[in-house]
C-alpha atoms as a PDB file:
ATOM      1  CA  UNK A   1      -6.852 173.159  84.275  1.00  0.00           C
ATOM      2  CA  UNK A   2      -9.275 170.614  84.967  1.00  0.00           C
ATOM      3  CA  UNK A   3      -9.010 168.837  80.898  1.00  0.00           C
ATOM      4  CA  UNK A   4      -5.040 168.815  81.484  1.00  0.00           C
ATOM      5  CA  UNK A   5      -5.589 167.058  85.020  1.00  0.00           C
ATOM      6  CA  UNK A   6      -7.735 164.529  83.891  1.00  0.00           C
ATOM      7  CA  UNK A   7      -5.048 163.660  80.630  1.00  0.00           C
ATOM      8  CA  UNK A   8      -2.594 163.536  83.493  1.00  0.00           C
ATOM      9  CA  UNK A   9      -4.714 161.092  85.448  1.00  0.00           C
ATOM     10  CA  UNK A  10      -5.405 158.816  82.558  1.00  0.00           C
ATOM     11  CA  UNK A  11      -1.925 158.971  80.871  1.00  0.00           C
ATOM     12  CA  UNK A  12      -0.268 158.228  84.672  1.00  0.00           C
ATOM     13  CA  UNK A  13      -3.213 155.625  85.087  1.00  0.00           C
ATOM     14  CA  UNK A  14      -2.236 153.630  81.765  1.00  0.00           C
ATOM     15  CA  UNK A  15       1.569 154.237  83.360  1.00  0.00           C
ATOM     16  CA  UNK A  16       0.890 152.789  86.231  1.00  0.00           C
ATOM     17  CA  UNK A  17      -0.995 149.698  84.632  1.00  0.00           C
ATOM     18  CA  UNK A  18       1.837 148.141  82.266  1.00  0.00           C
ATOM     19  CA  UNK A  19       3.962 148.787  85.599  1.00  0.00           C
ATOM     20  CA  UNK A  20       2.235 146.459  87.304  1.00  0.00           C
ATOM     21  CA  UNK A  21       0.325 144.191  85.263  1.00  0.00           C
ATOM     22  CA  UNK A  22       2.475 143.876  82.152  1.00  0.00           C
ATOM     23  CA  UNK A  23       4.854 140.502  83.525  1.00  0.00           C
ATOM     24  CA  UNK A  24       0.948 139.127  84.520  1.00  0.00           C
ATOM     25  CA  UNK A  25      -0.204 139.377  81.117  1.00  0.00           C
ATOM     26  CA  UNK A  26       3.301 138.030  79.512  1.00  0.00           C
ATOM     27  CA  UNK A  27       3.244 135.299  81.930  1.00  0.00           C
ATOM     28  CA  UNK A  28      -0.248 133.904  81.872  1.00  0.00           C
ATOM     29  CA  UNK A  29      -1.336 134.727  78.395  1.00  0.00           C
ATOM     30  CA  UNK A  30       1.176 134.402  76.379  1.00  0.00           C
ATOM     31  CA  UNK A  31       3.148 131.860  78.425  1.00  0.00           C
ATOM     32  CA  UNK A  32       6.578 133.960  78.148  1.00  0.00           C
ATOM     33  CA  UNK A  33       8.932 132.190  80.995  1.00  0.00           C
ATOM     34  CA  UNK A  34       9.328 134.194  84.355  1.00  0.00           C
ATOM     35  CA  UNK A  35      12.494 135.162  83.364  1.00  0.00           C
ATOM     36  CA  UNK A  36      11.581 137.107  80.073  1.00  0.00           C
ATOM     37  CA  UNK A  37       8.277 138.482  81.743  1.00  0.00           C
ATOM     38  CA  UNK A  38       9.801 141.192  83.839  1.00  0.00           C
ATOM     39  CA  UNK A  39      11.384 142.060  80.297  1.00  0.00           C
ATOM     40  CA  UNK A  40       7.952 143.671  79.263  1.00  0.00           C
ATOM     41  CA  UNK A  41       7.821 146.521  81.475  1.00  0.00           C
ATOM     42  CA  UNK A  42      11.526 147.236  80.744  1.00  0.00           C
ATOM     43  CA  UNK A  43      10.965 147.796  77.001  1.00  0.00           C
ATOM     44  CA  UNK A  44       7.762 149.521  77.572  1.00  0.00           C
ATOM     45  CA  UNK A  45       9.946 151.893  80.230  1.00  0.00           C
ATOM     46  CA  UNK A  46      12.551 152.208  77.263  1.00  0.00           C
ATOM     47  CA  UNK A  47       9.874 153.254  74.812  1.00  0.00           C
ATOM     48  CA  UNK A  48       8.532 155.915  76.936  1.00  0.00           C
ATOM     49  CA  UNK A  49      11.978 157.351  77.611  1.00  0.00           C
ATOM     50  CA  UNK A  50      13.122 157.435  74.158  1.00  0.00           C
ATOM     51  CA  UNK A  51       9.792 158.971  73.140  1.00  0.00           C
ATOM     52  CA  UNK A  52       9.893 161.366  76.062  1.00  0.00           C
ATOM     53  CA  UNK A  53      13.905 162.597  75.162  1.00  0.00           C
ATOM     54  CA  UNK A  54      13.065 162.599  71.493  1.00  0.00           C
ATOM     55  CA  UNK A  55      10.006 163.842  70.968  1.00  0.00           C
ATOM     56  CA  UNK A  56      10.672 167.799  71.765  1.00  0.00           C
ATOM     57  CA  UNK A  57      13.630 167.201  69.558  1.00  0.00           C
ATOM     58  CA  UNK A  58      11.540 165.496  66.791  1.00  0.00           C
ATOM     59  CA  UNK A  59       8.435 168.715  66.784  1.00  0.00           C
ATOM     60  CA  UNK A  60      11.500 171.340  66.485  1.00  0.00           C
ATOM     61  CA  UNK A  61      12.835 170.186  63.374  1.00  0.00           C
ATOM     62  CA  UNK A  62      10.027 169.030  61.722  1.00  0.00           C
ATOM     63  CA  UNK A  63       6.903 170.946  63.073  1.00  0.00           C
ATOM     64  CA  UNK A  64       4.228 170.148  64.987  1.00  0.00           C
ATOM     65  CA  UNK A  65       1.838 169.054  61.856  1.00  0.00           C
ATOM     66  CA  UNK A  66       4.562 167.254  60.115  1.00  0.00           C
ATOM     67  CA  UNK A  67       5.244 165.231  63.323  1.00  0.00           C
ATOM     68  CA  UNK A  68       1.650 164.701  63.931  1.00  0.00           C
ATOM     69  CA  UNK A  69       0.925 163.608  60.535  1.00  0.00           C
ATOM     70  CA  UNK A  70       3.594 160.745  60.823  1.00  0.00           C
ATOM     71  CA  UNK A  71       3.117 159.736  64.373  1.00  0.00           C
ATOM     72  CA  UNK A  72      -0.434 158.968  62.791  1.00  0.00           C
ATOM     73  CA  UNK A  73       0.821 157.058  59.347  1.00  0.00           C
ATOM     74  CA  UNK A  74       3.081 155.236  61.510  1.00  0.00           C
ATOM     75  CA  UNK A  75       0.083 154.151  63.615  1.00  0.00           C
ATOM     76  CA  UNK A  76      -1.617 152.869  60.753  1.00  0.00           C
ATOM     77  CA  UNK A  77       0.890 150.772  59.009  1.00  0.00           C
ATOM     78  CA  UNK A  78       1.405 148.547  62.831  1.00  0.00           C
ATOM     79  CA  UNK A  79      -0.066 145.446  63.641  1.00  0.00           C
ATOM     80  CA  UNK A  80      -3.699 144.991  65.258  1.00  0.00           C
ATOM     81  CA  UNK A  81      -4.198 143.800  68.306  1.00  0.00           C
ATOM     82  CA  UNK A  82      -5.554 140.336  67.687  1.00  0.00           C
ATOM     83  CA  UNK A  83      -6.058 139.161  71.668  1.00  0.00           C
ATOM     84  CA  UNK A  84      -9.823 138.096  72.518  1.00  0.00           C
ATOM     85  CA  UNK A  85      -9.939 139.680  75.646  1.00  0.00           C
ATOM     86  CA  UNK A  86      -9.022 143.199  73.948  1.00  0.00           C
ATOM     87  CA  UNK A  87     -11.926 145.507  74.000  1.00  0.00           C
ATOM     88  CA  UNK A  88     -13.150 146.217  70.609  1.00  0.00           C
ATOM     89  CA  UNK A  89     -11.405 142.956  69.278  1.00  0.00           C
ATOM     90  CA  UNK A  90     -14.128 140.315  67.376  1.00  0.00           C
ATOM     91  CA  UNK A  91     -12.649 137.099  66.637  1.00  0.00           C
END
């Protein structure tokens, strides 16, 4: 009980963060006008909700290893973060 409360913690956490620091980010480093900033945190709220209305659809008809196994090829084949201030990131 105490694993699935902490994943509920961080999951909420990381929630919580693009809430309220994603139109910060768009605005001061990548100098998106005030207008389009607040746009961040919409698509981000449109991703989640697709993923959340689609997913239990998606693991019924294809299985929960099938869906795993392209949720993680997808993965792969996007874009790395290139920002200097991302952890891990070297320039």
């Amino acid at each position: 009980m105490l694993l699935i409360g902490a994943f509920c913690f961080v999951v909420f956490l990381a929630e919580g963060s693009a809430l309220d620091w994603s139109a910060v980010f768009l605005r001061t480093v990548r100098h998106v006008a005030p207008a389009g900033a607040g746009l961040g945190y919409a698509a981000f709220a449109v991703a989640m909700t697709s993923g959340r209305l689609i997913g239990d659809r998606l693991v019924m008809h294809l299985g929960l290893r099938r869906t795993v196994i392209i949720v993680r090829l997808g993965r792969r084949g996007r874009p790395r973060l290139r920002h200097p201030g991302a952890a891990g990131c070297r320039r």
